[in-house]
PDB file of N, CA and C in Angstrom:
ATOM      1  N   UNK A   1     111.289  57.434  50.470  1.00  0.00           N
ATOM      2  CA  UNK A   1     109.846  57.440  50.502  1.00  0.00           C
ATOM      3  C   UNK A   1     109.316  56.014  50.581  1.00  0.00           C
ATOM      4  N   UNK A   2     109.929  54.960  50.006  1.00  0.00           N
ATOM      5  CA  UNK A   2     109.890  53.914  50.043  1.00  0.00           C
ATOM      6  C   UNK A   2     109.646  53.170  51.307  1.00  0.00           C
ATOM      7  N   UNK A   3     111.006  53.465  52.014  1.00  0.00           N
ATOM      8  CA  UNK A   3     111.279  52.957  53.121  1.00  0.00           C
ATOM      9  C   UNK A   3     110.111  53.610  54.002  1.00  0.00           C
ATOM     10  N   UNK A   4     109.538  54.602  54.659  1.00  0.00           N
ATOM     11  CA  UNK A   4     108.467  55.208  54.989  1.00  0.00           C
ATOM     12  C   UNK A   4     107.415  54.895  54.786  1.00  0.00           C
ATOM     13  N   UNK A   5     106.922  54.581  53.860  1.00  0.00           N
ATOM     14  CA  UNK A   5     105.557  53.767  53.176  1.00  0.00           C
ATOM     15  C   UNK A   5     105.854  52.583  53.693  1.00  0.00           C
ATOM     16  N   UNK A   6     106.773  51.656  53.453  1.00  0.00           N
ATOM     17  CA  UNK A   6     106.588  50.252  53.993  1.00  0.00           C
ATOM     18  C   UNK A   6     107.132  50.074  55.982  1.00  0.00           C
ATOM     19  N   UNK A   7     107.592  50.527  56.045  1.00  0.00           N
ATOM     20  CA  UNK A   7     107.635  50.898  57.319  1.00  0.00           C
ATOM     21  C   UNK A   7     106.349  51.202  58.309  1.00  0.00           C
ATOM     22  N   UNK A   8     105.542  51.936  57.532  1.00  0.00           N
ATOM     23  CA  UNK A   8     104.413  52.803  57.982  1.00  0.00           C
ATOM     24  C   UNK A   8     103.656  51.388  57.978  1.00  0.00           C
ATOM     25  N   UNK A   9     103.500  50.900  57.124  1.00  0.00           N
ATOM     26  CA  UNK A   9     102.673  49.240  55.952  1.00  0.00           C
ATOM     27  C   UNK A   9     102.859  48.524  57.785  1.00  0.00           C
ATOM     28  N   UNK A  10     104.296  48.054  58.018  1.00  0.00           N
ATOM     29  CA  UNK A  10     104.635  46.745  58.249  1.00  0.00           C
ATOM     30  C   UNK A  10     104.035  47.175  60.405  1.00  0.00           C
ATOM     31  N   UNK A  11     104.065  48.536  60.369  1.00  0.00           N
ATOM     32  CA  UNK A  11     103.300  48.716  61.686  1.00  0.00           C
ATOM     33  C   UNK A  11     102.200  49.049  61.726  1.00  0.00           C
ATOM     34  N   UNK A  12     101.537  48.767  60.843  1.00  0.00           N
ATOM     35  CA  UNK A  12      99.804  49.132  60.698  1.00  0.00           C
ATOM     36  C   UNK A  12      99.334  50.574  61.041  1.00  0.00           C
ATOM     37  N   UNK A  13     100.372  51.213  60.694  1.00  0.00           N
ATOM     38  CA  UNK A  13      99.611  53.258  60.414  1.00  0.00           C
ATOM     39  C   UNK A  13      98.677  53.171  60.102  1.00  0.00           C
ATOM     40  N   UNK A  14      98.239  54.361  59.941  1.00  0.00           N
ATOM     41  CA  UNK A  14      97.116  54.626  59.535  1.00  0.00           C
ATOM     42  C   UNK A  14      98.126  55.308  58.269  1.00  0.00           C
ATOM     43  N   UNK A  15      97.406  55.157  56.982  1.00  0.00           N
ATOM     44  CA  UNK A  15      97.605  55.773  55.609  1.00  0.00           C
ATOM     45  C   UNK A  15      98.001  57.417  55.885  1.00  0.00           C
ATOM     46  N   UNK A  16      97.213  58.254  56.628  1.00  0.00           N
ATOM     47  CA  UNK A  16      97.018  59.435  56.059  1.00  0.00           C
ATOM     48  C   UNK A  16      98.713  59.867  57.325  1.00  0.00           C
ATOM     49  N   UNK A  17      98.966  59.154  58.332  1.00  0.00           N
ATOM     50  CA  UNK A  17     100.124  59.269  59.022  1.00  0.00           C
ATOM     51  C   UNK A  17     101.580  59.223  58.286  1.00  0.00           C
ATOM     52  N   UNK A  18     101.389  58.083  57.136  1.00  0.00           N
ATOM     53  CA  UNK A  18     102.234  58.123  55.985  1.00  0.00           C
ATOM     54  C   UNK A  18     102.692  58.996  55.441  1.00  0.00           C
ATOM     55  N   UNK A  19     101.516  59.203  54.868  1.00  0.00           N
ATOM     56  CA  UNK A  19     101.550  60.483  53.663  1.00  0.00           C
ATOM     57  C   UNK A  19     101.795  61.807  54.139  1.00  0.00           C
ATOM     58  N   UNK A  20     101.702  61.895  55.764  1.00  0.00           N
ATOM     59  CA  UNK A  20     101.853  63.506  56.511  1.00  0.00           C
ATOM     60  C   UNK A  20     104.115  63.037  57.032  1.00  0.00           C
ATOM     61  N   UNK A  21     104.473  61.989  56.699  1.00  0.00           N
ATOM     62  CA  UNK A  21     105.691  61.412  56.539  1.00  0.00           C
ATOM     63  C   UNK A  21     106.813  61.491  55.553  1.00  0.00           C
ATOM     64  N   UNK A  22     106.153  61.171  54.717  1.00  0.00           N
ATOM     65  CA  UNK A  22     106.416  61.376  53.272  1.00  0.00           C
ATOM     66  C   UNK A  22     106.929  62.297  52.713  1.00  0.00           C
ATOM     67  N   UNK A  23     105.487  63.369  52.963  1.00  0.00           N
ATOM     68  CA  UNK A  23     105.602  64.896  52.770  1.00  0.00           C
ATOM     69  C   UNK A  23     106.569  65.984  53.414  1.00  0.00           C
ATOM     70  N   UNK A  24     106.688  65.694  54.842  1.00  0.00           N
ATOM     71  CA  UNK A  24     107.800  65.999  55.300  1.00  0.00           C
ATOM     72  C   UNK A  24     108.856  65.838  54.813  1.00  0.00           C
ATOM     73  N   UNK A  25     109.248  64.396  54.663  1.00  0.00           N
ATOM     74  CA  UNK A  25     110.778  63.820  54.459  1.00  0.00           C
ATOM     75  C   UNK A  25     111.157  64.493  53.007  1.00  0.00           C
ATOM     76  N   UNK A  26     110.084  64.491  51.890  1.00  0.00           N
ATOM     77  CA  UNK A  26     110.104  65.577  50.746  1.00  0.00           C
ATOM     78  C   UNK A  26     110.453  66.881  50.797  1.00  0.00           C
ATOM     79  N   UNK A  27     109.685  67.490  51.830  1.00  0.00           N
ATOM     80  CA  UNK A  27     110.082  69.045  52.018  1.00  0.00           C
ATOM     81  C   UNK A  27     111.132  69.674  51.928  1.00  0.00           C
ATOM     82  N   UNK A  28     111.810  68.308  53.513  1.00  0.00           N
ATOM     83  CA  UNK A  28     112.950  68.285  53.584  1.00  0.00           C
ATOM     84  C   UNK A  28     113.874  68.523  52.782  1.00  0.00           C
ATOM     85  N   UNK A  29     113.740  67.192  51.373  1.00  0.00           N
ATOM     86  CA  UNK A  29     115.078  67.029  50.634  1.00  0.00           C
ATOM     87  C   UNK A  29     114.782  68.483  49.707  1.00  0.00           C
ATOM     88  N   UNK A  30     113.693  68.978  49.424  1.00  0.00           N
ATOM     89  CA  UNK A  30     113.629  69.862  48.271  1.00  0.00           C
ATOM     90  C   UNK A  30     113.968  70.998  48.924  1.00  0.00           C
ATOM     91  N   UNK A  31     113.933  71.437  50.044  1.00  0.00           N
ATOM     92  CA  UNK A  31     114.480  72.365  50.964  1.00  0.00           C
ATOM     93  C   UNK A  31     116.168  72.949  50.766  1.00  0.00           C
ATOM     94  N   UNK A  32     116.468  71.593  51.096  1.00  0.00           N
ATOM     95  CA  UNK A  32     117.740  71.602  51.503  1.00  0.00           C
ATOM     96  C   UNK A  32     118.599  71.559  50.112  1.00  0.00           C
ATOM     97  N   UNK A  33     118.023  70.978  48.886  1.00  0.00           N
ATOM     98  CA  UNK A  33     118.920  70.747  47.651  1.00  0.00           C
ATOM     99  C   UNK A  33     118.097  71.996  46.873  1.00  0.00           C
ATOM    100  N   UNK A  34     117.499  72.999  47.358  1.00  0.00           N
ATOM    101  CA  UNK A  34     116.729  73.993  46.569  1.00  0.00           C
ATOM    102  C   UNK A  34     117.482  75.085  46.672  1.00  0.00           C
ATOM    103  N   UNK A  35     118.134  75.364  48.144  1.00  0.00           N
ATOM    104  CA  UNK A  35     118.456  76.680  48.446  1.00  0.00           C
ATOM    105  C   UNK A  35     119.837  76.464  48.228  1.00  0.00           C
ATOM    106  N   UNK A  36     120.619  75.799  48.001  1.00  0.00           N
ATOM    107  CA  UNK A  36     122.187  75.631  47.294  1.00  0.00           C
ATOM    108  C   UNK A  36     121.887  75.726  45.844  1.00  0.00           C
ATOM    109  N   UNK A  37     121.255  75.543  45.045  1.00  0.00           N
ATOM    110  CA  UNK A  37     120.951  75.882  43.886  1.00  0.00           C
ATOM    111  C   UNK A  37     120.637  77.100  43.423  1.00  0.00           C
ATOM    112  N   UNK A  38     119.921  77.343  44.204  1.00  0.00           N
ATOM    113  CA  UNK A  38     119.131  79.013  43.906  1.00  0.00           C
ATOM    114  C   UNK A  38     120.516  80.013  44.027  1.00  0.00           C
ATOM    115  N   UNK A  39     121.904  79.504  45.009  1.00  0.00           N
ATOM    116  CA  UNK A  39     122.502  80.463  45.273  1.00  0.00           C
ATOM    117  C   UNK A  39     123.356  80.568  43.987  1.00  0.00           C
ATOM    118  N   UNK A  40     123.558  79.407  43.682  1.00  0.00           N
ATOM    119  CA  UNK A  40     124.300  79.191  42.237  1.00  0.00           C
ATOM    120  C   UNK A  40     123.712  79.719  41.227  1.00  0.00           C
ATOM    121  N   UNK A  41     123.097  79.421  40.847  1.00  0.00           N
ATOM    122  CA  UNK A  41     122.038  80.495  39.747  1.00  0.00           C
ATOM    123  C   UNK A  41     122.323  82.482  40.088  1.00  0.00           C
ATOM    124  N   UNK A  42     121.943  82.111  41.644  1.00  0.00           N
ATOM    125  CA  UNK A  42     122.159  83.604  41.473  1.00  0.00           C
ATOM    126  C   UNK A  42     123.479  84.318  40.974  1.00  0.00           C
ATOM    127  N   UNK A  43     124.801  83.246  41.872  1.00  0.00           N
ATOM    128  CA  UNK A  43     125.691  83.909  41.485  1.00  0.00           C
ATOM    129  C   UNK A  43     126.616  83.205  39.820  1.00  0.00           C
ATOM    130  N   UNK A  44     126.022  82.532  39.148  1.00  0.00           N
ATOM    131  CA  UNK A  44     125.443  82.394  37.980  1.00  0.00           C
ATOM    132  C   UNK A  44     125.057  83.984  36.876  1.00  0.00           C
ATOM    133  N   UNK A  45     124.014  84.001  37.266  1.00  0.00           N
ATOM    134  CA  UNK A  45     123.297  85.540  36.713  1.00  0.00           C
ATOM    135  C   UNK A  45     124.440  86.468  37.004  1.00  0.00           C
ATOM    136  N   UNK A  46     124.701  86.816  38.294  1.00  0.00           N
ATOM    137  CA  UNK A  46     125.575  88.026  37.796  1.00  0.00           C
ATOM    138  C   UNK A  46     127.134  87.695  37.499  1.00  0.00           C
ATOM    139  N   UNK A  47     127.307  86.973  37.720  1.00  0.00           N
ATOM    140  CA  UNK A  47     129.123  86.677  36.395  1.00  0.00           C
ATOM    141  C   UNK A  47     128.320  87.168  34.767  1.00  0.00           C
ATOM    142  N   UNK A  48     127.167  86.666  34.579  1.00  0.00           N
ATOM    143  CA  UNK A  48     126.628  86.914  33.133  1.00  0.00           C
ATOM    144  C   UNK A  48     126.776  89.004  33.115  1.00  0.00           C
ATOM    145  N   UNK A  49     126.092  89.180  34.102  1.00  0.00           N
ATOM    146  CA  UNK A  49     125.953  90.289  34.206  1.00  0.00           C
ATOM    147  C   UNK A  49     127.074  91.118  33.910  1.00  0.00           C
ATOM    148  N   UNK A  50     128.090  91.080  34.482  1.00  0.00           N
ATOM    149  CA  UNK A  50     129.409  91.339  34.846  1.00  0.00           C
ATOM    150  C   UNK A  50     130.135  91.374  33.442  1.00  0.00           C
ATOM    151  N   UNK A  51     129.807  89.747  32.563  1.00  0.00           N
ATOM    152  CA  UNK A  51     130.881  90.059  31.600  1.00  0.00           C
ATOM    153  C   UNK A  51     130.260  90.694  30.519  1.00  0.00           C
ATOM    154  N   UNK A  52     128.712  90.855  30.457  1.00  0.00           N
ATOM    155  CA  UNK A  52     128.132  91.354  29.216  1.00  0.00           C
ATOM    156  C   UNK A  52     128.418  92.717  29.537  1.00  0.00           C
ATOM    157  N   UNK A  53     128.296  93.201  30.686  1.00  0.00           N
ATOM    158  CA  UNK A  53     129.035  94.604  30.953  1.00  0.00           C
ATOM    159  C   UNK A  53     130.564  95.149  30.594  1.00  0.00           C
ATOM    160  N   UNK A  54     130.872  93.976  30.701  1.00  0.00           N
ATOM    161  CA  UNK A  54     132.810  94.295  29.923  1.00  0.00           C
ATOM    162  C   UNK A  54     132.507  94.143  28.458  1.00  0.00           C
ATOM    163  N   UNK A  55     131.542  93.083  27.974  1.00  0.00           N
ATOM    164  CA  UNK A  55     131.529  93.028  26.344  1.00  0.00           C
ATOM    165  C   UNK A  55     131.203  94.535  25.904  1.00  0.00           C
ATOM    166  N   UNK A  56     129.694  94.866  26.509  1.00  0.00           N
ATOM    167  CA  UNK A  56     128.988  96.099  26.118  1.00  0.00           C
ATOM    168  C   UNK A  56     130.313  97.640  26.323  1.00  0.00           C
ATOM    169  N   UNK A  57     131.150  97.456  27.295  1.00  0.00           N
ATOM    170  CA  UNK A  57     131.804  98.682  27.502  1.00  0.00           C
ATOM    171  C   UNK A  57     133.028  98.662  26.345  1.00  0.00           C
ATOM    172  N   UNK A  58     133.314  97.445  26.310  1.00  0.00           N
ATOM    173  CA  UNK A  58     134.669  96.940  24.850  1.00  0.00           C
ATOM    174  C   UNK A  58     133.837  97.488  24.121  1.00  0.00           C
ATOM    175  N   UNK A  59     133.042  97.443  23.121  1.00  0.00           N
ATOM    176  CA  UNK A  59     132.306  97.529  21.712  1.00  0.00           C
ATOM    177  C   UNK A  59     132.176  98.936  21.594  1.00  0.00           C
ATOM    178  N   UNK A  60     131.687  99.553  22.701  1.00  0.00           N
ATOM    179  CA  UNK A  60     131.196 101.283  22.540  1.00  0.00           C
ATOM    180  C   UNK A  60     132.726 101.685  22.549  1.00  0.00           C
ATOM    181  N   UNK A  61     133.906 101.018  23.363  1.00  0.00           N
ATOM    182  CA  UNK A  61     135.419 101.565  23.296  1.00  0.00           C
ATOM    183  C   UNK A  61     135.790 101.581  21.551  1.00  0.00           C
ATOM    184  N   UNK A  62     135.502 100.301  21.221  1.00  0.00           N
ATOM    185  CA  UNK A  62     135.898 100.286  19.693  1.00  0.00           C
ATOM    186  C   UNK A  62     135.205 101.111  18.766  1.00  0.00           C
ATOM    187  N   UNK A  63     133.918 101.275  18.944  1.00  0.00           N
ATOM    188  CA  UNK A  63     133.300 101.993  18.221  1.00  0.00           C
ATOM    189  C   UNK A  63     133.364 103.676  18.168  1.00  0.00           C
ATOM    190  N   UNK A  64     133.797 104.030  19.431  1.00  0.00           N
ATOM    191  CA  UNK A  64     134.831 105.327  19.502  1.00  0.00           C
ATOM    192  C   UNK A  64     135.755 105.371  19.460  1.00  0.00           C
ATOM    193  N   UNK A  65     136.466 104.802  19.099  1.00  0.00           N
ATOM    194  CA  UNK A  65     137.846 104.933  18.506  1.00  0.00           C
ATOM    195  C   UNK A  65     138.899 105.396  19.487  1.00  0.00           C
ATOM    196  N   UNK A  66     138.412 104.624  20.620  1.00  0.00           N
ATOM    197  CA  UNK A  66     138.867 105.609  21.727  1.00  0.00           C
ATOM    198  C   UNK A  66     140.108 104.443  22.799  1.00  0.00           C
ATOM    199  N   UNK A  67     139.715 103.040  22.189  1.00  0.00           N
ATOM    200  CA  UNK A  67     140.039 101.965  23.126  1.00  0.00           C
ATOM    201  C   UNK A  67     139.110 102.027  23.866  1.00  0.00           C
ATOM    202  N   UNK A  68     139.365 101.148  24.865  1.00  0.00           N
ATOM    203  CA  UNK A  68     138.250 100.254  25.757  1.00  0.00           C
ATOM    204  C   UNK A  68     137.645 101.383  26.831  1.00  0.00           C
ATOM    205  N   UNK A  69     136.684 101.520  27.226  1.00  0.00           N
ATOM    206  CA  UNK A  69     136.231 102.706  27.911  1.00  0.00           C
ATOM    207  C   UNK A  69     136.506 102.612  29.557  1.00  0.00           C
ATOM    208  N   UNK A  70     136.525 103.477  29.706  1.00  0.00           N
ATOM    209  CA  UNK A  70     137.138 103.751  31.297  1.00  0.00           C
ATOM    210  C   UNK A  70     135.951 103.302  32.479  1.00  0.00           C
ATOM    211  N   UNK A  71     134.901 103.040  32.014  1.00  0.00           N
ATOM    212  CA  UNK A  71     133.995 102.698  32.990  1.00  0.00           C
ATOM    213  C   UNK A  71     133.771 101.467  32.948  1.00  0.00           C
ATOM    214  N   UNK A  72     134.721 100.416  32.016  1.00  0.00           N
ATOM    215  CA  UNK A  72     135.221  98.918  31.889  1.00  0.00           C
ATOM    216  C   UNK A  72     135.796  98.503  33.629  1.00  0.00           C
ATOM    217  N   UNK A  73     134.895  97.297  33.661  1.00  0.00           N
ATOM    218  CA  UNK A  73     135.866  96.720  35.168  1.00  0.00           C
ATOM    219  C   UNK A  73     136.023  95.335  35.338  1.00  0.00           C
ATOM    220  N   UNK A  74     136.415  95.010  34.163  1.00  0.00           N
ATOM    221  CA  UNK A  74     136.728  93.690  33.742  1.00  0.00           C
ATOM    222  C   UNK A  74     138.182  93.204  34.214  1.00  0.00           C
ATOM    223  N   UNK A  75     138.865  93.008  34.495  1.00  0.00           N
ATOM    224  CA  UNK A  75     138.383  91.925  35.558  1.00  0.00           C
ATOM    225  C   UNK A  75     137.391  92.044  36.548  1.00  0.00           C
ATOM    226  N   UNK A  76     136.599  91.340  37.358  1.00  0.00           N
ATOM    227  CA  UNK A  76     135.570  91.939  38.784  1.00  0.00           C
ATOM    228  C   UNK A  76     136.423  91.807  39.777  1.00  0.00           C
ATOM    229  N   UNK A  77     136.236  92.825  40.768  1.00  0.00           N
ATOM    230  CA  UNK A  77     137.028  92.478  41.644  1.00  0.00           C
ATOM    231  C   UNK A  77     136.329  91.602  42.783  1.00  0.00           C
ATOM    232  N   UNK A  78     136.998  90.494  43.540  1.00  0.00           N
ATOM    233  CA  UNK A  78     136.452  89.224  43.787  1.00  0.00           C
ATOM    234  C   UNK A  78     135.668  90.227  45.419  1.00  0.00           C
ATOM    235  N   UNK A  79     134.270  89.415  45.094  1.00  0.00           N
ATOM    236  CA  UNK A  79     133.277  89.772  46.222  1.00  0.00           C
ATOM    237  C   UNK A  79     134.068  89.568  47.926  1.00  0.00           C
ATOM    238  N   UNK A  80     133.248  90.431  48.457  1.00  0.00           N
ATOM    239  CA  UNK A  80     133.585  90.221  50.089  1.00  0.00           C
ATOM    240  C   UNK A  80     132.707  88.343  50.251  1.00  0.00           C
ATOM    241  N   UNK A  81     133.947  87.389  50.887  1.00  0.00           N
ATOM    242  CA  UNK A  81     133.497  86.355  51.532  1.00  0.00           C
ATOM    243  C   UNK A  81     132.975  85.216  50.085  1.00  0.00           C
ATOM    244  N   UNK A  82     133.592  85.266  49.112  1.00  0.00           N
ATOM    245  CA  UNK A  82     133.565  84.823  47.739  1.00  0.00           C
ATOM    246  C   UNK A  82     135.043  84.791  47.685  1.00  0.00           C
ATOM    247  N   UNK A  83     134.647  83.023  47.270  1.00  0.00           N
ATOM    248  CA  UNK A  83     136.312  82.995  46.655  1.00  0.00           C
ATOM    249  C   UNK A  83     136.146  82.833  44.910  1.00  0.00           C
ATOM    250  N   UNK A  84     137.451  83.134  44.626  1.00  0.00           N
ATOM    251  CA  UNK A  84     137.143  83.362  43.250  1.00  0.00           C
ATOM    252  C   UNK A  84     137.645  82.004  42.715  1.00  0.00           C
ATOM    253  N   UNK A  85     136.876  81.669  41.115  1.00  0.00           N
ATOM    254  CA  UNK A  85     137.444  80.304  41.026  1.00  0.00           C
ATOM    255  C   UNK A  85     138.197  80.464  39.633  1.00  0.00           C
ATOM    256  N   UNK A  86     139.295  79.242  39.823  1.00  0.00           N
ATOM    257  CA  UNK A  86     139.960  79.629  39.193  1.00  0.00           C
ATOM    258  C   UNK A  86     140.271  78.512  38.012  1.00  0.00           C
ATOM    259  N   UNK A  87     140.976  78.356  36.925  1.00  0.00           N
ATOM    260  CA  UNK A  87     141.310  77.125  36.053  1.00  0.00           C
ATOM    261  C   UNK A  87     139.722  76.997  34.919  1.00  0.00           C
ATOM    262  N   UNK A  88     139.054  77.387  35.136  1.00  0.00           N
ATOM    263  CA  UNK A  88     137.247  77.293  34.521  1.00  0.00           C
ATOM    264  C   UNK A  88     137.487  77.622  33.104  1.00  0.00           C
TER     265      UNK A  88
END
């Protein structure tokens, strides 16, 4: 942004040419470092999902006296086009 502002400065822009510069080159970075994040989060949320579902299906197993319940699918089985990670 820096470099853009003085750049803009050292060829006599007009100010508001700057700032329509700026804003772009911003968009840009929040664009591009927004939507790799968001995917992480998402797939974030459902690993949560996933294991509170193995916790919740263990506890009702123990609590029936039954062992772990059959609608347990703990391990997940690894998504289509997802690699699974491993060593974590």
């Amino acid at each position: 942004m820096l470099r853009t502002a003085s750049e803009a400065a050292r060829k006599g822009l007009p100010d508001s040419l700057a700032i329509d510069e700026i804003r772009a080159e911003l968009l840009r970075q929040v664009r591009g470092s927004g939507l790799g994040l968001l995917d992480l989060v998402a797939e974030h949320a459902a690993l949560i999902v996933e294991i509170a579902a193995a916790v919740r299906d263990a506890l009702q197993g123990l609590r029936d006296s039954n062992g772990p319940s059959r609608r347990s699918s703990w391990p997940p089985a690894p998504r289509p086009g997802r690699a699974m990670l491993t060593g974590c």
